[in-house]
PDB file of N, CA and C in Angstrom:
ATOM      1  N   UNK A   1      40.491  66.297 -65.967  1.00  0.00           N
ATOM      2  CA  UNK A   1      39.282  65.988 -66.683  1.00  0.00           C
ATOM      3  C   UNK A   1      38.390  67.213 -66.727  1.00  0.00           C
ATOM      4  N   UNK A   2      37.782  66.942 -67.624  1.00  0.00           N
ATOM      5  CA  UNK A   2      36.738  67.968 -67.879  1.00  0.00           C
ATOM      6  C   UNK A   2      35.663  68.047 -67.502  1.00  0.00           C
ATOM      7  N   UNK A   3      34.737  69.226 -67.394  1.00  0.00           N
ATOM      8  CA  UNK A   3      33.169  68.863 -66.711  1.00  0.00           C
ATOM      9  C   UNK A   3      32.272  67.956 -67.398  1.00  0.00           C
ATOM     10  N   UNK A   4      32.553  68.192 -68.879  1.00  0.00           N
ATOM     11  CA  UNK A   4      31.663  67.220 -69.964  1.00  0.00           C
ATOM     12  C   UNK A   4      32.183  66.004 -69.464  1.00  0.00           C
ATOM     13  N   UNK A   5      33.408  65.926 -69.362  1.00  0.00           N
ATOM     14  CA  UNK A   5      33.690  63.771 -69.496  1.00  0.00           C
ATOM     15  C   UNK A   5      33.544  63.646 -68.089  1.00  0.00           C
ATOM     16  N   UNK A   6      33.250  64.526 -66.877  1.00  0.00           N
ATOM     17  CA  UNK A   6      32.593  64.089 -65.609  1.00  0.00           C
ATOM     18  C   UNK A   6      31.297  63.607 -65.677  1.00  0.00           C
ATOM     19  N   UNK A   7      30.661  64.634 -66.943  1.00  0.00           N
ATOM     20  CA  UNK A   7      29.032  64.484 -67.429  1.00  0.00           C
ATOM     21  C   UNK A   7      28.852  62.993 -67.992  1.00  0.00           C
ATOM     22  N   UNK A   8      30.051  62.642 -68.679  1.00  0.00           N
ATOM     23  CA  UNK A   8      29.545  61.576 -69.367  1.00  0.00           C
ATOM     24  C   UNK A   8      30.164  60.335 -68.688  1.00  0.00           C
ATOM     25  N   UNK A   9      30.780  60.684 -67.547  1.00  0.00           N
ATOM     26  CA  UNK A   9      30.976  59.233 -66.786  1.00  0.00           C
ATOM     27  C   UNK A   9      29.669  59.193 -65.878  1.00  0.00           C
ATOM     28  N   UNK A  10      29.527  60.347 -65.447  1.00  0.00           N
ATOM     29  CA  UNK A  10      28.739  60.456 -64.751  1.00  0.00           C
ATOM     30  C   UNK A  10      27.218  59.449 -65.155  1.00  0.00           C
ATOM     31  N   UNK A  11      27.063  60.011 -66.290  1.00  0.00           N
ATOM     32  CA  UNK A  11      25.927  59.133 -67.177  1.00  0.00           C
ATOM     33  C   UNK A  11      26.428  57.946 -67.605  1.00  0.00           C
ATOM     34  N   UNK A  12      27.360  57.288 -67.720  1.00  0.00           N
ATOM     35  CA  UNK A  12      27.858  55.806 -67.750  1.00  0.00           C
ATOM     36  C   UNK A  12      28.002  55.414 -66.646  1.00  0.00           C
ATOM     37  N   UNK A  13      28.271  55.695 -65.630  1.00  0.00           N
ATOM     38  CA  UNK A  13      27.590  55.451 -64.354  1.00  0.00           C
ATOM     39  C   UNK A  13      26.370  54.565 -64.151  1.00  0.00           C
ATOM     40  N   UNK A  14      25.651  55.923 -64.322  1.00  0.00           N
ATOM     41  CA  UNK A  14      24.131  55.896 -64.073  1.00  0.00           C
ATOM     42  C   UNK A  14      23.393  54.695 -64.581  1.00  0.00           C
ATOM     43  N   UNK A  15      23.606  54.405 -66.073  1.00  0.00           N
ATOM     44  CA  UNK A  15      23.363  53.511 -67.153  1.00  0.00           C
ATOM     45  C   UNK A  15      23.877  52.098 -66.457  1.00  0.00           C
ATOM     46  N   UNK A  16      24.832  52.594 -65.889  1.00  0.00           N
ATOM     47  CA  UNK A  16      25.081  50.352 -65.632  1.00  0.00           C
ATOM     48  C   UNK A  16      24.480  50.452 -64.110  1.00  0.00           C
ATOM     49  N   UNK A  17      24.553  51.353 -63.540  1.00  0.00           N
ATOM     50  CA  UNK A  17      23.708  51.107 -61.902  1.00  0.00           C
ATOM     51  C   UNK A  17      22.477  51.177 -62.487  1.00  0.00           C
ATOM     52  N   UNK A  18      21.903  51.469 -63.173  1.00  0.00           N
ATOM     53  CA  UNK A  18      20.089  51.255 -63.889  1.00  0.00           C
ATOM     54  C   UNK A  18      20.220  49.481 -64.391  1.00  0.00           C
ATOM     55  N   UNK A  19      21.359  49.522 -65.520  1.00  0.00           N
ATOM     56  CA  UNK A  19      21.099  48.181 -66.131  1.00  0.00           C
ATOM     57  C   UNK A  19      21.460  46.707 -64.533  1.00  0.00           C
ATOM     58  N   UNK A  20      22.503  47.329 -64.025  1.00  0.00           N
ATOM     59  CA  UNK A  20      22.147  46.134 -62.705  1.00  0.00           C
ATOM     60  C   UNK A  20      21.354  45.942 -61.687  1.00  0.00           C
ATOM     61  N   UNK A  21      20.576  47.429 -61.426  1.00  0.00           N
ATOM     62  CA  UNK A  21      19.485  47.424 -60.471  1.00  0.00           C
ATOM     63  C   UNK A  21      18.203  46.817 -61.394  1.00  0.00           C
ATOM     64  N   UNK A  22      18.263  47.178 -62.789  1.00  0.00           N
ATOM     65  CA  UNK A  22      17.287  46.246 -63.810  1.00  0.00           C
ATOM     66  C   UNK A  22      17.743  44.466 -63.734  1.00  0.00           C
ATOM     67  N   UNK A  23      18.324  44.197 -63.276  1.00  0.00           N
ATOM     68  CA  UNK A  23      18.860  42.740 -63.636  1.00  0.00           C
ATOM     69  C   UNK A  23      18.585  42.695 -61.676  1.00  0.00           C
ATOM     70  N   UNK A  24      19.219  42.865 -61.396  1.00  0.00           N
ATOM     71  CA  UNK A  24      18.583  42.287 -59.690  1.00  0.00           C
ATOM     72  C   UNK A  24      17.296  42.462 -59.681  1.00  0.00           C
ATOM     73  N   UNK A  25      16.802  43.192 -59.825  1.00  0.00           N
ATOM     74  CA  UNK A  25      14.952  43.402 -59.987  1.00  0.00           C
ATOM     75  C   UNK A  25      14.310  42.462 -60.337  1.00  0.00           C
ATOM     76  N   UNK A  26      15.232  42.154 -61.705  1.00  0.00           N
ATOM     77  CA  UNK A  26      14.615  40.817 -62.671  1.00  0.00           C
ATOM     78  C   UNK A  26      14.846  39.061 -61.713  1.00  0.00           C
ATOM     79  N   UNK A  27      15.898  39.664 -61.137  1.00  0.00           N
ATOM     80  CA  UNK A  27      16.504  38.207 -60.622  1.00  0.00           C
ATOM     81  C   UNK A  27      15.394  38.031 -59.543  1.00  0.00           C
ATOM     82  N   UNK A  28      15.900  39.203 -58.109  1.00  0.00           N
ATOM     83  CA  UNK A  28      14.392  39.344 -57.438  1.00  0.00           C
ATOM     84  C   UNK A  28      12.907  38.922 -57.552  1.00  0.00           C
ATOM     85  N   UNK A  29      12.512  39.107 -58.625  1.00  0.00           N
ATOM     86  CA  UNK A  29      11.142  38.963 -58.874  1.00  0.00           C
ATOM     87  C   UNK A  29      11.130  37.653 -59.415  1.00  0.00           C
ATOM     88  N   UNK A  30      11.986  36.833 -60.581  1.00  0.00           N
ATOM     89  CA  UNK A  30      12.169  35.317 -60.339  1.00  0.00           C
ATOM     90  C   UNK A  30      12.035  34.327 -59.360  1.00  0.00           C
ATOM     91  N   UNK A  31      12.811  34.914 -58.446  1.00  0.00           N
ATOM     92  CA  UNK A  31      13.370  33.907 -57.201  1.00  0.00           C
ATOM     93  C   UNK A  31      11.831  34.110 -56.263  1.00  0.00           C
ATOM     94  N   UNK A  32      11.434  35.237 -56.308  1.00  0.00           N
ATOM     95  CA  UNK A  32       9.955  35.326 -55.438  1.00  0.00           C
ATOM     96  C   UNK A  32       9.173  34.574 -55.734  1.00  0.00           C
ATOM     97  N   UNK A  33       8.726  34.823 -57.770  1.00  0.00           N
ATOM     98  CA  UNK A  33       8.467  33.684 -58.298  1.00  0.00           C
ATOM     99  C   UNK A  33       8.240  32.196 -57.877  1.00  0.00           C
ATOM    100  N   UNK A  34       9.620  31.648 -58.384  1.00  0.00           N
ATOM    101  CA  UNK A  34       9.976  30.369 -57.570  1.00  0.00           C
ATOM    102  C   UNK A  34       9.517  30.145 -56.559  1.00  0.00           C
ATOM    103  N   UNK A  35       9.190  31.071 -55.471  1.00  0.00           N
ATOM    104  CA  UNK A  35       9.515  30.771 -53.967  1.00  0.00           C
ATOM    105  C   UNK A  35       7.925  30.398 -53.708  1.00  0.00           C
ATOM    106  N   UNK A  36       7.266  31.328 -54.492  1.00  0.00           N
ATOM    107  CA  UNK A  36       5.694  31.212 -54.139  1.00  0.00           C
ATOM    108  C   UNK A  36       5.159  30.205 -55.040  1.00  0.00           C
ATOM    109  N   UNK A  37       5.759  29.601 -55.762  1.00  0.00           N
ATOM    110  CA  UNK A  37       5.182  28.454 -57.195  1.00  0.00           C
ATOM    111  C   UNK A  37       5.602  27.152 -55.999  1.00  0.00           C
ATOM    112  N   UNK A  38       6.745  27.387 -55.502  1.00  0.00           N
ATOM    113  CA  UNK A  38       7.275  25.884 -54.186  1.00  0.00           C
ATOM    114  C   UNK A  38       6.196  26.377 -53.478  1.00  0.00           C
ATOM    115  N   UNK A  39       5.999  27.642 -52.576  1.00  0.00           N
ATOM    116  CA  UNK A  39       4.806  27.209 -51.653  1.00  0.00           C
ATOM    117  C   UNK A  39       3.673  27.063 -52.176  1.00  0.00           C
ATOM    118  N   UNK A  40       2.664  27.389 -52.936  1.00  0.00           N
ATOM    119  CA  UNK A  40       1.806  26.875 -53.592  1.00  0.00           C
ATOM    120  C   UNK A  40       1.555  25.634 -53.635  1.00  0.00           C
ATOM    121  N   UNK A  41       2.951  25.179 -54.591  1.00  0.00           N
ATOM    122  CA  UNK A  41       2.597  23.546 -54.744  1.00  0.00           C
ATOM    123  C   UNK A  41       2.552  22.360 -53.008  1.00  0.00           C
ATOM    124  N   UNK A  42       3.172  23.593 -52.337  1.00  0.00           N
ATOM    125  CA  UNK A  42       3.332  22.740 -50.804  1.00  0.00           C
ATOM    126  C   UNK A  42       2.161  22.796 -50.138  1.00  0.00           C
ATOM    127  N   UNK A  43       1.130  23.621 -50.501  1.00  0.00           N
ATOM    128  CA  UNK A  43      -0.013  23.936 -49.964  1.00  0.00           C
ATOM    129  C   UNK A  43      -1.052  23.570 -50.577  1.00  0.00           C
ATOM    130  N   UNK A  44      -0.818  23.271 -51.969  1.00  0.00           N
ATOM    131  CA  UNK A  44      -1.561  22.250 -52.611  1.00  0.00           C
ATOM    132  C   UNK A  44      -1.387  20.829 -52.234  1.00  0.00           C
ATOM    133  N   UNK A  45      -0.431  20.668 -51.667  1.00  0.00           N
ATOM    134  CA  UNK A  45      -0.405  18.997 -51.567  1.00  0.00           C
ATOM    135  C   UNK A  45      -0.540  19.339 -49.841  1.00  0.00           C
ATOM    136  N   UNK A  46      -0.390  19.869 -49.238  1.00  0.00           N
ATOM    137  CA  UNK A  46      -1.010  19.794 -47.905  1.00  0.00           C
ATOM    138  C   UNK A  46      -2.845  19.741 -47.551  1.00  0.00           C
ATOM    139  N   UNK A  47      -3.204  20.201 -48.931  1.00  0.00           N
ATOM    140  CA  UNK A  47      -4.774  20.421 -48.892  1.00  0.00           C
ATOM    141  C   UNK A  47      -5.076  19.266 -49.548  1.00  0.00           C
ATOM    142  N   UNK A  48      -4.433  18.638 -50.519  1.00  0.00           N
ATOM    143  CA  UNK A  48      -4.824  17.291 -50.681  1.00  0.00           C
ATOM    144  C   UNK A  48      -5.292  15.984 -49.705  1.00  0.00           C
ATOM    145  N   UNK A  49      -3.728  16.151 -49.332  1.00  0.00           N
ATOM    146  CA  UNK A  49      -3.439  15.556 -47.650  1.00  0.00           C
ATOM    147  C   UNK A  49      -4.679  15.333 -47.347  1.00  0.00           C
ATOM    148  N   UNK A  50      -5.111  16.399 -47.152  1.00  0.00           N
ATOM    149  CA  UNK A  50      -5.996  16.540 -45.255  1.00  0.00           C
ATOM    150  C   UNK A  50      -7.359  16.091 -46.193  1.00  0.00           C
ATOM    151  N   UNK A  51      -7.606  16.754 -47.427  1.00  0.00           N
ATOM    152  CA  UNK A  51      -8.986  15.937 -47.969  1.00  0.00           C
ATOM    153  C   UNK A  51      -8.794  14.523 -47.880  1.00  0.00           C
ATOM    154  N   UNK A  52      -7.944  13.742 -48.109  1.00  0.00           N
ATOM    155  CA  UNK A  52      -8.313  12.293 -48.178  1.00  0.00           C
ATOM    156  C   UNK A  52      -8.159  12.100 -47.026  1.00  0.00           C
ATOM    157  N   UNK A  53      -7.409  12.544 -46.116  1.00  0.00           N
ATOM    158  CA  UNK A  53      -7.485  12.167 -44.619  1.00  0.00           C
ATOM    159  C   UNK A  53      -9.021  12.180 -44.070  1.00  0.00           C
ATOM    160  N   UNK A  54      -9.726  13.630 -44.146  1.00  0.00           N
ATOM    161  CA  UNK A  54     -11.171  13.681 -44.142  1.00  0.00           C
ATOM    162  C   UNK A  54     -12.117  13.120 -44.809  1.00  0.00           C
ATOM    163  N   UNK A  55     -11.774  12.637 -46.386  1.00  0.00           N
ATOM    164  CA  UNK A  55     -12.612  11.454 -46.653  1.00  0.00           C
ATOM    165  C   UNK A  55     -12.686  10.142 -46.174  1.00  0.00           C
ATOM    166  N   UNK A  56     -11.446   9.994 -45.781  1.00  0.00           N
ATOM    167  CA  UNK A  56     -11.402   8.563 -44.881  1.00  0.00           C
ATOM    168  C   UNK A  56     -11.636   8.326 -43.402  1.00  0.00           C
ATOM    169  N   UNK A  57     -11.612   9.344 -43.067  1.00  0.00           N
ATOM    170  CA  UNK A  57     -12.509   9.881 -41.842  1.00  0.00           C
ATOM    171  C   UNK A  57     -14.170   9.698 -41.851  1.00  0.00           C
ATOM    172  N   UNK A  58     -14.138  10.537 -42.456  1.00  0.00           N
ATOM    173  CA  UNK A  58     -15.945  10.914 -42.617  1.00  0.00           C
ATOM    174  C   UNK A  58     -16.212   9.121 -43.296  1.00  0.00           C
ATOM    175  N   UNK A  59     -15.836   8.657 -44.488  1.00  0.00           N
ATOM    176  CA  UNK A  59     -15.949   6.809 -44.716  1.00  0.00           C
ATOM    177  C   UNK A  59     -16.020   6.157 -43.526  1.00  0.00           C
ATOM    178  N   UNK A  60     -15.078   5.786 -42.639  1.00  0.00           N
ATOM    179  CA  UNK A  60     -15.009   5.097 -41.164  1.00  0.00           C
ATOM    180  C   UNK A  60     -16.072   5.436 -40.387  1.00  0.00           C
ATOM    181  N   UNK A  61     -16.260   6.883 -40.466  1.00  0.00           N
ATOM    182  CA  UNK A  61     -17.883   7.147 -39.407  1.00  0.00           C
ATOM    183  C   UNK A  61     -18.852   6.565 -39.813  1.00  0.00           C
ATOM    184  N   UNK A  62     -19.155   6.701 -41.709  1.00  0.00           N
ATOM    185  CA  UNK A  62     -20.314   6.456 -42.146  1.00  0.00           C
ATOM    186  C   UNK A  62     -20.355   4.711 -42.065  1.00  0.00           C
ATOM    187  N   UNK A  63     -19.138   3.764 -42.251  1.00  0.00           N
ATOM    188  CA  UNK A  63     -19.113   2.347 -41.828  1.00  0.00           C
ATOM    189  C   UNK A  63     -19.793   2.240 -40.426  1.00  0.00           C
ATOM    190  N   UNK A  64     -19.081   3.034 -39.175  1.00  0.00           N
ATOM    191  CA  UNK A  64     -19.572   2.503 -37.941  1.00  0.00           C
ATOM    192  C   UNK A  64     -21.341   2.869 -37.765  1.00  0.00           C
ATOM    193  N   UNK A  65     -21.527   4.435 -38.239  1.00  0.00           N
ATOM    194  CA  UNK A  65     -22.779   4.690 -38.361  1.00  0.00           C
ATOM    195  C   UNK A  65     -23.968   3.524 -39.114  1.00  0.00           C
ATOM    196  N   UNK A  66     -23.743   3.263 -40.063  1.00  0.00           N
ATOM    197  CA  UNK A  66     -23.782   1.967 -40.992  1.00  0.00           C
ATOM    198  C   UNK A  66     -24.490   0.914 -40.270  1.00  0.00           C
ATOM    199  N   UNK A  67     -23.470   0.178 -39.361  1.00  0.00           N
ATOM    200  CA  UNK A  67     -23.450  -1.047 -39.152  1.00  0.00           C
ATOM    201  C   UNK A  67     -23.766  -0.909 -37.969  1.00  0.00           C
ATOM    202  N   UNK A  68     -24.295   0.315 -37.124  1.00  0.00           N
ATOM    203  CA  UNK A  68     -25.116   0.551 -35.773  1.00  0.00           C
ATOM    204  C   UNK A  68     -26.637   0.494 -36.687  1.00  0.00           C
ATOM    205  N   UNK A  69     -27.089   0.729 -37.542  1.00  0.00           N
ATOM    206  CA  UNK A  69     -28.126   1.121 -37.821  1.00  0.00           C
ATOM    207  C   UNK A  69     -28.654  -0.106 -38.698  1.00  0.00           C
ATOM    208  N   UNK A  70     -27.676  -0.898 -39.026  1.00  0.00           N
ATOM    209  CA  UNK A  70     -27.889  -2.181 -39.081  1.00  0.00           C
ATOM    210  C   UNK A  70     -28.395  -3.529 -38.111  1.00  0.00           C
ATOM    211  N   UNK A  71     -27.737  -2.990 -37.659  1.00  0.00           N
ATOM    212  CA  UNK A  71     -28.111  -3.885 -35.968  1.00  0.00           C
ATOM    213  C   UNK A  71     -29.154  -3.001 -35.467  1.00  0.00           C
ATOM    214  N   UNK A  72     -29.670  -2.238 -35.268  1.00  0.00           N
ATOM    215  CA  UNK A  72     -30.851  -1.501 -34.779  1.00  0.00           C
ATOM    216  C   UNK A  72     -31.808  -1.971 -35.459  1.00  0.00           C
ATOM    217  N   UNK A  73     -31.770  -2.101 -36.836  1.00  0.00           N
ATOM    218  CA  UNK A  73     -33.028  -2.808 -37.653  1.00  0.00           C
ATOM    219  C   UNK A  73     -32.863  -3.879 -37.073  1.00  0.00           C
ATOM    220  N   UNK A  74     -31.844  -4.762 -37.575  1.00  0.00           N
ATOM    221  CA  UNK A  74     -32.178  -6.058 -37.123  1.00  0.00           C
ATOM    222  C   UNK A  74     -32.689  -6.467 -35.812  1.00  0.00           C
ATOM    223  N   UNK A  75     -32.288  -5.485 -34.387  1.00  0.00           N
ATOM    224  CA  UNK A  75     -32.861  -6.105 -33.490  1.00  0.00           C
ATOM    225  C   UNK A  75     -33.884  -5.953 -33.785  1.00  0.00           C
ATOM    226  N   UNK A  76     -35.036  -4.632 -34.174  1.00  0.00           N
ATOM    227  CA  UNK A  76     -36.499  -4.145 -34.864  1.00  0.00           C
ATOM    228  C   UNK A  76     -37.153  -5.410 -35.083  1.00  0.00           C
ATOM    229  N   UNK A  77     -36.431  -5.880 -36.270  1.00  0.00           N
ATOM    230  CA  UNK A  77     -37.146  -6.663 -37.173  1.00  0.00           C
ATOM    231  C   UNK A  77     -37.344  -8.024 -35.802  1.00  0.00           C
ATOM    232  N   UNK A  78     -36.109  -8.241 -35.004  1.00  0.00           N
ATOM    233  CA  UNK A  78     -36.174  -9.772 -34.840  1.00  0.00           C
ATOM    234  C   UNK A  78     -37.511  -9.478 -33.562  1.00  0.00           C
ATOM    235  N   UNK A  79     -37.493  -8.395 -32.554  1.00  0.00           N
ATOM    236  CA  UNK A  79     -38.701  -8.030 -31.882  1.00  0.00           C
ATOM    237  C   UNK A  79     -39.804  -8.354 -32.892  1.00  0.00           C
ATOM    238  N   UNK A  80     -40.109  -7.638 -33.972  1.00  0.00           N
ATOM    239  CA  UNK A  80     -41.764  -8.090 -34.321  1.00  0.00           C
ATOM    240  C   UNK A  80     -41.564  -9.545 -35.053  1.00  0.00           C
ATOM    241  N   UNK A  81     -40.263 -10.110 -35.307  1.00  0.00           N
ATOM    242  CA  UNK A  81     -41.123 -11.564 -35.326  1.00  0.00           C
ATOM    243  C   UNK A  81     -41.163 -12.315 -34.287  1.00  0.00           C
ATOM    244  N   UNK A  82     -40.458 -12.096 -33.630  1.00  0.00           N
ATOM    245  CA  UNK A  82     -40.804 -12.523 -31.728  1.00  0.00           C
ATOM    246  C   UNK A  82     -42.405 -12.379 -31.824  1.00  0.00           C
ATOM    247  N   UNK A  83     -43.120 -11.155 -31.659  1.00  0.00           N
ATOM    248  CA  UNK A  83     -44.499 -10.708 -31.571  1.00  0.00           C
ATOM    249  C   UNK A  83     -45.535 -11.602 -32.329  1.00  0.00           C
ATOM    250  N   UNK A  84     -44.701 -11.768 -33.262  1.00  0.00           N
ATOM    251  CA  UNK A  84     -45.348 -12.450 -34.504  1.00  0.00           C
ATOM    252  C   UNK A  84     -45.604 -13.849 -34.175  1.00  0.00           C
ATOM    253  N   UNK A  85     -44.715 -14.557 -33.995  1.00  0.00           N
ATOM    254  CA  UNK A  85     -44.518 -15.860 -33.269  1.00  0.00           C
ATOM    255  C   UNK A  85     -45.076 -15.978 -31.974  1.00  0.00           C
ATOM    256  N   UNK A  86     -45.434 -15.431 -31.181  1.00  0.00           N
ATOM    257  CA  UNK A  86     -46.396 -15.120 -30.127  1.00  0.00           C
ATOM    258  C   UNK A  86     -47.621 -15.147 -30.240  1.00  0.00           C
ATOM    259  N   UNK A  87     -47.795 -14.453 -31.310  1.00  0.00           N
ATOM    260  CA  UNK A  87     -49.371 -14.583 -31.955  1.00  0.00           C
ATOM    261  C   UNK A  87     -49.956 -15.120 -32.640  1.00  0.00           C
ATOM    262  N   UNK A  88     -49.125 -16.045 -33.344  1.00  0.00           N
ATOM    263  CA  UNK A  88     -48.956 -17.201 -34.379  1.00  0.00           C
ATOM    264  C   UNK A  88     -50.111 -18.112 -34.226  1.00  0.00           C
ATOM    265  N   UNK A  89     -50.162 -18.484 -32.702  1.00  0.00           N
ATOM    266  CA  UNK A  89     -51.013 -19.945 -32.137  1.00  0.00           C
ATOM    267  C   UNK A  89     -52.357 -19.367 -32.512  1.00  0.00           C
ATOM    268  N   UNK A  90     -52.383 -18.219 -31.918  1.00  0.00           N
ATOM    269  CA  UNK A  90     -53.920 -17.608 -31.899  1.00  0.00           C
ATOM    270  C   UNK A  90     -54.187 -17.287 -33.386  1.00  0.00           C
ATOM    271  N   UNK A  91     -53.457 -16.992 -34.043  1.00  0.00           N
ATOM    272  CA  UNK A  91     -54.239 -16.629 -35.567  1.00  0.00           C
ATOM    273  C   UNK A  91     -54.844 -17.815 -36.176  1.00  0.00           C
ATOM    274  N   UNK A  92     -53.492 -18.791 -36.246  1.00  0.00           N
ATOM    275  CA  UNK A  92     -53.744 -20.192 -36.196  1.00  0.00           C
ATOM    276  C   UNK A  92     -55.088 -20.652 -35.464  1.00  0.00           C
ATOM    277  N   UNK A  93     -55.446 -20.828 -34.417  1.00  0.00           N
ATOM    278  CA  UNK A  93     -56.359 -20.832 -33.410  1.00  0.00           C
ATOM    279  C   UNK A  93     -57.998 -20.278 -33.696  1.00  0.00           C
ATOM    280  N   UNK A  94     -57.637 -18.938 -34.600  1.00  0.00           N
ATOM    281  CA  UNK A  94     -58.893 -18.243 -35.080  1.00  0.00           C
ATOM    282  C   UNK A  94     -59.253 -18.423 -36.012  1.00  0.00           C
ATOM    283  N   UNK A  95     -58.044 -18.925 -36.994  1.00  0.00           N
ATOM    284  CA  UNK A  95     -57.912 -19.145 -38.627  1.00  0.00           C
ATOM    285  C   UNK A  95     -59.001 -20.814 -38.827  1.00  0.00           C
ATOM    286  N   UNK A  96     -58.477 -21.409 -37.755  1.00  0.00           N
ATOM    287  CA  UNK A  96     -59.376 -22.458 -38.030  1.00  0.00           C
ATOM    288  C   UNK A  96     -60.817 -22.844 -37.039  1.00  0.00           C
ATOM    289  N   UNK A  97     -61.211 -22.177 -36.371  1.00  0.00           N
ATOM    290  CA  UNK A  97     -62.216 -21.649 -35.741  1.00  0.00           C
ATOM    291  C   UNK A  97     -63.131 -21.006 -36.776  1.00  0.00           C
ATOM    292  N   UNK A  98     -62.813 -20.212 -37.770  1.00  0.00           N
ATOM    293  CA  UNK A  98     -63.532 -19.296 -38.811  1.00  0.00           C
ATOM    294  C   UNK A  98     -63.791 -20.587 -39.572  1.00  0.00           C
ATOM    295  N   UNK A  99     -63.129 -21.354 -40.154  1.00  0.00           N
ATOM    296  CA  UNK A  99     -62.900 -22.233 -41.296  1.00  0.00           C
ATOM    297  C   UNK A  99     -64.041 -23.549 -40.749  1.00  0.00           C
ATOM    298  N   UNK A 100     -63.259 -23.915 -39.903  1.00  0.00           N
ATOM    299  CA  UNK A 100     -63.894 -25.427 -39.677  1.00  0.00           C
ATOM    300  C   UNK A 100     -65.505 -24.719 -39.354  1.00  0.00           C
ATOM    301  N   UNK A 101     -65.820 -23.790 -38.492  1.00  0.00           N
ATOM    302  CA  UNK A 101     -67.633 -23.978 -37.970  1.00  0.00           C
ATOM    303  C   UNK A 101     -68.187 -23.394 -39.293  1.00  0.00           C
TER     304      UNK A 101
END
């Protein structure tokens, strides 16, 4: 063989190790692609997850919080009509004291 047709294997060579290192590159950068579009979507639905987990969390507190602060009024309220009812006779008592003299 000659130096030229060494030259020009040489460069047909070159040309398909370019065109397959161009095609693994391409494949490469697909499959990374892929790989990060699956974790993404896995990390999107893991962040979903945990929000409704934490909304239903933080809901359950605000129920128990709720229904403590419910009963706190109500005992409130049932103390001043206790008070109220205590004092009842005497208003009564004064109410017609003012009226009748």
């Amino acid at each position: 063989m000659s130096m030229l047709d060494d030259i020009k294997a040489a460069e047909a060579a070159a040309a398909q190790a370019k065109k397959e290192a161009a095609l693994t590159s391409r494949n490469l950068l697909r499959d990374a692609e892929e790989a990060a579009n699956r974790e993404a979507a896995a990390m999107i639905t893991a962040a979903r997850a945990d929000a409704k987990e934490a909304v239903a969390k933080a809901e359950a507190d605000a129920k128990v919080k709720a229904k403590e602060l419910v009963e706190e009024r109500a005992r409130a309220d049932r103390a001043v009509a206790v008070t109220a009812e205590e004092k009842l006779s005497d208003a009564v008592a004064y109410i017609v004291e003012r009226v009748v003299v």
